[in-house]
Protein backbone atom coordinates (compact mmCIF):
# COMPACT_ATOMS: atom_id res chain seq x y z
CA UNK A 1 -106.79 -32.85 21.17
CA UNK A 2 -105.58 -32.18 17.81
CA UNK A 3 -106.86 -33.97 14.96
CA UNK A 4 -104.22 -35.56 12.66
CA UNK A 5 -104.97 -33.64 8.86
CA UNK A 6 -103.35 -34.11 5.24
CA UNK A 7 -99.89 -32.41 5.35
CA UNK A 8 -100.61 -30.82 2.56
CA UNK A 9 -102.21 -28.38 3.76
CA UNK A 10 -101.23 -27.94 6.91
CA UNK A 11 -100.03 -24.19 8.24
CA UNK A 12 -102.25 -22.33 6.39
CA UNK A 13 -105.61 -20.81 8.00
CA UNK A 14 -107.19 -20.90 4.53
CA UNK A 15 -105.59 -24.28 3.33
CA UNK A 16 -106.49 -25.80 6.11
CA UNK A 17 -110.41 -24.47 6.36
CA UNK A 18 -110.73 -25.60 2.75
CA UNK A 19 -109.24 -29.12 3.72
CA UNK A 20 -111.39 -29.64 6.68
CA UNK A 21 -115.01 -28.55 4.98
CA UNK A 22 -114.78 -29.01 1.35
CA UNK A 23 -111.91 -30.97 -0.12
CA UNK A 24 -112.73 -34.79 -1.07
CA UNK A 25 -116.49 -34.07 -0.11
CA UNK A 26 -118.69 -35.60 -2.54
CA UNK A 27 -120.64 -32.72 -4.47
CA UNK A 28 -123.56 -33.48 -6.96
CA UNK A 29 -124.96 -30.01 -7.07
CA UNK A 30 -124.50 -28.64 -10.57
CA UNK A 31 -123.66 -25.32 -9.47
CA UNK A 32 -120.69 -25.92 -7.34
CA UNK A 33 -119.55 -28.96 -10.09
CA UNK A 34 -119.20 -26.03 -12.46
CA UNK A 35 -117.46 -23.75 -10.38
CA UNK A 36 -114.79 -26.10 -9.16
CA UNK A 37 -114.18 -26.78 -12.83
CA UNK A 38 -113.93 -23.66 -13.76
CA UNK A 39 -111.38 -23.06 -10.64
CA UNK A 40 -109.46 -26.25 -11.21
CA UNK A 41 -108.78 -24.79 -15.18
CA UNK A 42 -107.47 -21.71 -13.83
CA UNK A 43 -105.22 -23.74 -11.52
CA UNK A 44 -103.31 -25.39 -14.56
CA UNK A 45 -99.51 -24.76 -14.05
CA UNK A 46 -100.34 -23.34 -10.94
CA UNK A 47 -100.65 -23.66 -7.26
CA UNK A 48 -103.86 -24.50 -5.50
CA UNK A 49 -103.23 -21.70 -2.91
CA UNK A 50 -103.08 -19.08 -5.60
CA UNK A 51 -106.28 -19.78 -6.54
CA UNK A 52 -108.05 -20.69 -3.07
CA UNK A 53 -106.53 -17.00 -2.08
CA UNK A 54 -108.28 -15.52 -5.52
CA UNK A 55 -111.80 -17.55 -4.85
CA UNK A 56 -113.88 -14.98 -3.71
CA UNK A 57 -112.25 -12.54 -6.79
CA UNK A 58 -113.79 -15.48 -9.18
CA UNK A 59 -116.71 -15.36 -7.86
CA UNK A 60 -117.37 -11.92 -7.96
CA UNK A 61 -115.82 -11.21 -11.47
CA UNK A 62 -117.36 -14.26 -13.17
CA UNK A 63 -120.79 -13.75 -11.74
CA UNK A 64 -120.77 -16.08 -8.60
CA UNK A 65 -120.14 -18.97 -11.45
CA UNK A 66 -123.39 -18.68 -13.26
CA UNK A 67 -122.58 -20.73 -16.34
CA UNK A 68 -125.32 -19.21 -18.25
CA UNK A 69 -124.42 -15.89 -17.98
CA UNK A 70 -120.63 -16.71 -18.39
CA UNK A 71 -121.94 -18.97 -21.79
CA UNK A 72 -123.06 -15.36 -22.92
CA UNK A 73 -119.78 -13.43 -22.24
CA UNK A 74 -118.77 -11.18 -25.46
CA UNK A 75 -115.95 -9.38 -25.69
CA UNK A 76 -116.40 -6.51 -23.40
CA UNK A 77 -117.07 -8.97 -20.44
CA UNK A 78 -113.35 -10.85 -21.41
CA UNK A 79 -111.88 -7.50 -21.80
CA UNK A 80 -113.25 -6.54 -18.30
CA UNK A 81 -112.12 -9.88 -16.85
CA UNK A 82 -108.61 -9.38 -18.66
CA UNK A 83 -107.80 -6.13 -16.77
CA UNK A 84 -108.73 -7.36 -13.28
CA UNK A 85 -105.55 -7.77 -11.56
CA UNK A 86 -107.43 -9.85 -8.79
CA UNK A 87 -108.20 -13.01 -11.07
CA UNK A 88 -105.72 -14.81 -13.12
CA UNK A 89 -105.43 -12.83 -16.48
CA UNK A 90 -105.14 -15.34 -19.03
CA UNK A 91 -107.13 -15.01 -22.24
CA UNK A 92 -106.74 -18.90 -22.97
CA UNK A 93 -108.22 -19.39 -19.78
CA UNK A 94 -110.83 -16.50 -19.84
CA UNK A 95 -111.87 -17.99 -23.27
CA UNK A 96 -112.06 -21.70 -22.18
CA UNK A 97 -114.17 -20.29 -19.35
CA UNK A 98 -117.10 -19.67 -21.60
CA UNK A 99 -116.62 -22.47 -23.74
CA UNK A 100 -116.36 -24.48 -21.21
CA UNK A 101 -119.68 -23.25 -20.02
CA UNK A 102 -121.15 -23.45 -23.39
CA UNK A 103 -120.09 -27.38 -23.30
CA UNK A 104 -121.75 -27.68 -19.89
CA UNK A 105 -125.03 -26.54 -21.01
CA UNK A 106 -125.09 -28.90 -23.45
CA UNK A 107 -123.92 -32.07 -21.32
CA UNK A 108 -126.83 -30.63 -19.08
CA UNK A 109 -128.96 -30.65 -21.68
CA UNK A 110 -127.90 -34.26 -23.00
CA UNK A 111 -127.96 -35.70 -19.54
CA UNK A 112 -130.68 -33.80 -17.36
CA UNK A 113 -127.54 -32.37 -15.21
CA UNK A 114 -124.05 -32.42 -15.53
CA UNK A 115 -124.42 -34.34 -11.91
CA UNK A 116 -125.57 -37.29 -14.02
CA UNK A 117 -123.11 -37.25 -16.44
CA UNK A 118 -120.36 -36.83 -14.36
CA UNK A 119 -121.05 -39.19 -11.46
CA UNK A 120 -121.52 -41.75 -13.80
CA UNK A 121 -118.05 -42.42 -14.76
CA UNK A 122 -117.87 -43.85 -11.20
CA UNK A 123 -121.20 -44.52 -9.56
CA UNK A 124 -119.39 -43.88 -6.08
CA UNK A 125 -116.74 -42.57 -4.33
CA UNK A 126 -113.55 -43.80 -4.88
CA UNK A 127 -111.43 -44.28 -2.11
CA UNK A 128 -107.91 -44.58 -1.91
CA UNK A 129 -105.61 -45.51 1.07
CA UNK A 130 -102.78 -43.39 1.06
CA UNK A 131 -100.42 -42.79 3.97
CA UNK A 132 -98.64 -39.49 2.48
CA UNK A 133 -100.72 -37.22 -0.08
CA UNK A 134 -97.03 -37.24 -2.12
CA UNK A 135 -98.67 -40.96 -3.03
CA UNK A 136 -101.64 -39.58 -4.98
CA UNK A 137 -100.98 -40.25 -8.27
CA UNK A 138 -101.43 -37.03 -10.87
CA UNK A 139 -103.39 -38.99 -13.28
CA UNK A 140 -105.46 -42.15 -14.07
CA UNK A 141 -106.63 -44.04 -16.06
CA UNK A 142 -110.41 -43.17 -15.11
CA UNK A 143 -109.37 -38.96 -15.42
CA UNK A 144 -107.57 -39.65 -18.85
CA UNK A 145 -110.92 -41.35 -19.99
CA UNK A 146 -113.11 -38.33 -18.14
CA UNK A 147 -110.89 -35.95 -19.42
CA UNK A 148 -110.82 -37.21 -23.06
CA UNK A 149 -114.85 -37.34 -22.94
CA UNK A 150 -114.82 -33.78 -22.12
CA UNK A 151 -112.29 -32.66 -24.59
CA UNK A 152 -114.43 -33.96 -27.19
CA UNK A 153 -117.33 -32.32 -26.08
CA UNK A 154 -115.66 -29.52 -26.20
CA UNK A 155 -113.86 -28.70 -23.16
CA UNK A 156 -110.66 -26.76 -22.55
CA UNK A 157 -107.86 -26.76 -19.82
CA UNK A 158 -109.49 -30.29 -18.44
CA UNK A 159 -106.14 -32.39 -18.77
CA UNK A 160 -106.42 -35.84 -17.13
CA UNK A 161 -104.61 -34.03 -14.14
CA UNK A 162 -106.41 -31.13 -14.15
CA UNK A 163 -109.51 -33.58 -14.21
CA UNK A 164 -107.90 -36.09 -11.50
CA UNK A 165 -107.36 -32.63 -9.20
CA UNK A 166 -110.96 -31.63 -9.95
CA UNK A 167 -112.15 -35.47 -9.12
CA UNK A 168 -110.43 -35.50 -5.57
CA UNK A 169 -111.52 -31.66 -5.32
CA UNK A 170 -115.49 -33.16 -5.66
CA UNK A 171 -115.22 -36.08 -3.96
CA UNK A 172 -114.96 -38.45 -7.20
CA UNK A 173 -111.97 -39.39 -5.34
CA UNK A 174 -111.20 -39.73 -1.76
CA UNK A 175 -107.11 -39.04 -1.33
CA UNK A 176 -107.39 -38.21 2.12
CA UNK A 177 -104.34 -39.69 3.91
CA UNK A 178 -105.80 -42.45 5.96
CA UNK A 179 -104.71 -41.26 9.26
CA UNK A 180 -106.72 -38.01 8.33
CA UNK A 181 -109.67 -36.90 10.33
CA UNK A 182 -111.44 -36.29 7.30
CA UNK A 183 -110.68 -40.01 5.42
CA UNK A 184 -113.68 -41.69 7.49
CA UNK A 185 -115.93 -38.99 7.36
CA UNK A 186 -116.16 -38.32 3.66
């Protein structure tokens, strides 16, 4: 029997495997909170499938996502990552990358993990009855307020719907459709 999934991602080997094992799963490891920020900023004024298809690249060219070697990038790493055809070349981007990791450090620092700080901007999941993921709404009030936190700590590319992707992305937010396998289970 087939199980009933989100049609958005639906026809898609890769879409779908992402879907089923990681999307809307809560994550409070600091490691993989990092890299699906840093993922979700590349994804601005993009499509999710460009970057899902690029993931592996990432990780390879920005040092499997270790934020304190990516906090030390100087310009021969950005020049490196600039000319690598299989990552998104933008120097905004490739810039906000490090300062982005620069910021994290010190929310780590302020807050014993990034975990802590994050998480508590909603104690729990959130979760959302949608019928049709054409429902979820882009923004909200709670990612405008995350995402203004974070600008003024010094964030870039984390727009409240960059922020409200990222959210569902980590489980923040649970917009599985509700006739979704996947709604009950995470």
């Amino acid at each position: 029997m087939t199980k009933h999934k989100c049609s958005w991602c639906l026809g898609d080997d890769l879409y779908e495997a992402y879907h089923d094992n990681e999307w809307g799963v809560p994550v409070y490891n600091d490691h993989q909170l990092f890299e699906f920020l840093i993922l979700e900023t590349f994804q601005a004024g993009l499509s999710w499938i460009t970057i899902l298809r690029k993931r592996e690249n990432f990780r390879l060219a920005f040092d499997f996502f270790d934020y304190k070697k990516i906090a030390q990038y100087e310009d021969d790493k950005k020049h490196e990552l600039l000319n690598n055809a299989s990552v998104i070349r933008n120097k905004l981007k490739v810039n906000s990358a490090i300062t982005n990791a620069q910021a994290f450090i010190k929310i780590q620092e302020e807050f014993g993990s990034f975990n802590n700080y994050l998480w508590a901007f909603v104690n729990k999941p959130i979760k959302n009855r949608l019928k049709n993921f054409k429902d979820a709404p882009a923004n909200t009030p709670l990612s405008d307020k995350l995402s203004k936190d974070l600008k003024k700590r010094g964030f870039k590319f984390v727009g409240s719907t960059v922020i409200y992707a990222f959210m569902q992305a980590t489980g923040m937010i649970n917009d599985h459709e509700i006739g979704c396998f996947r709604y009950e289970e995470v």
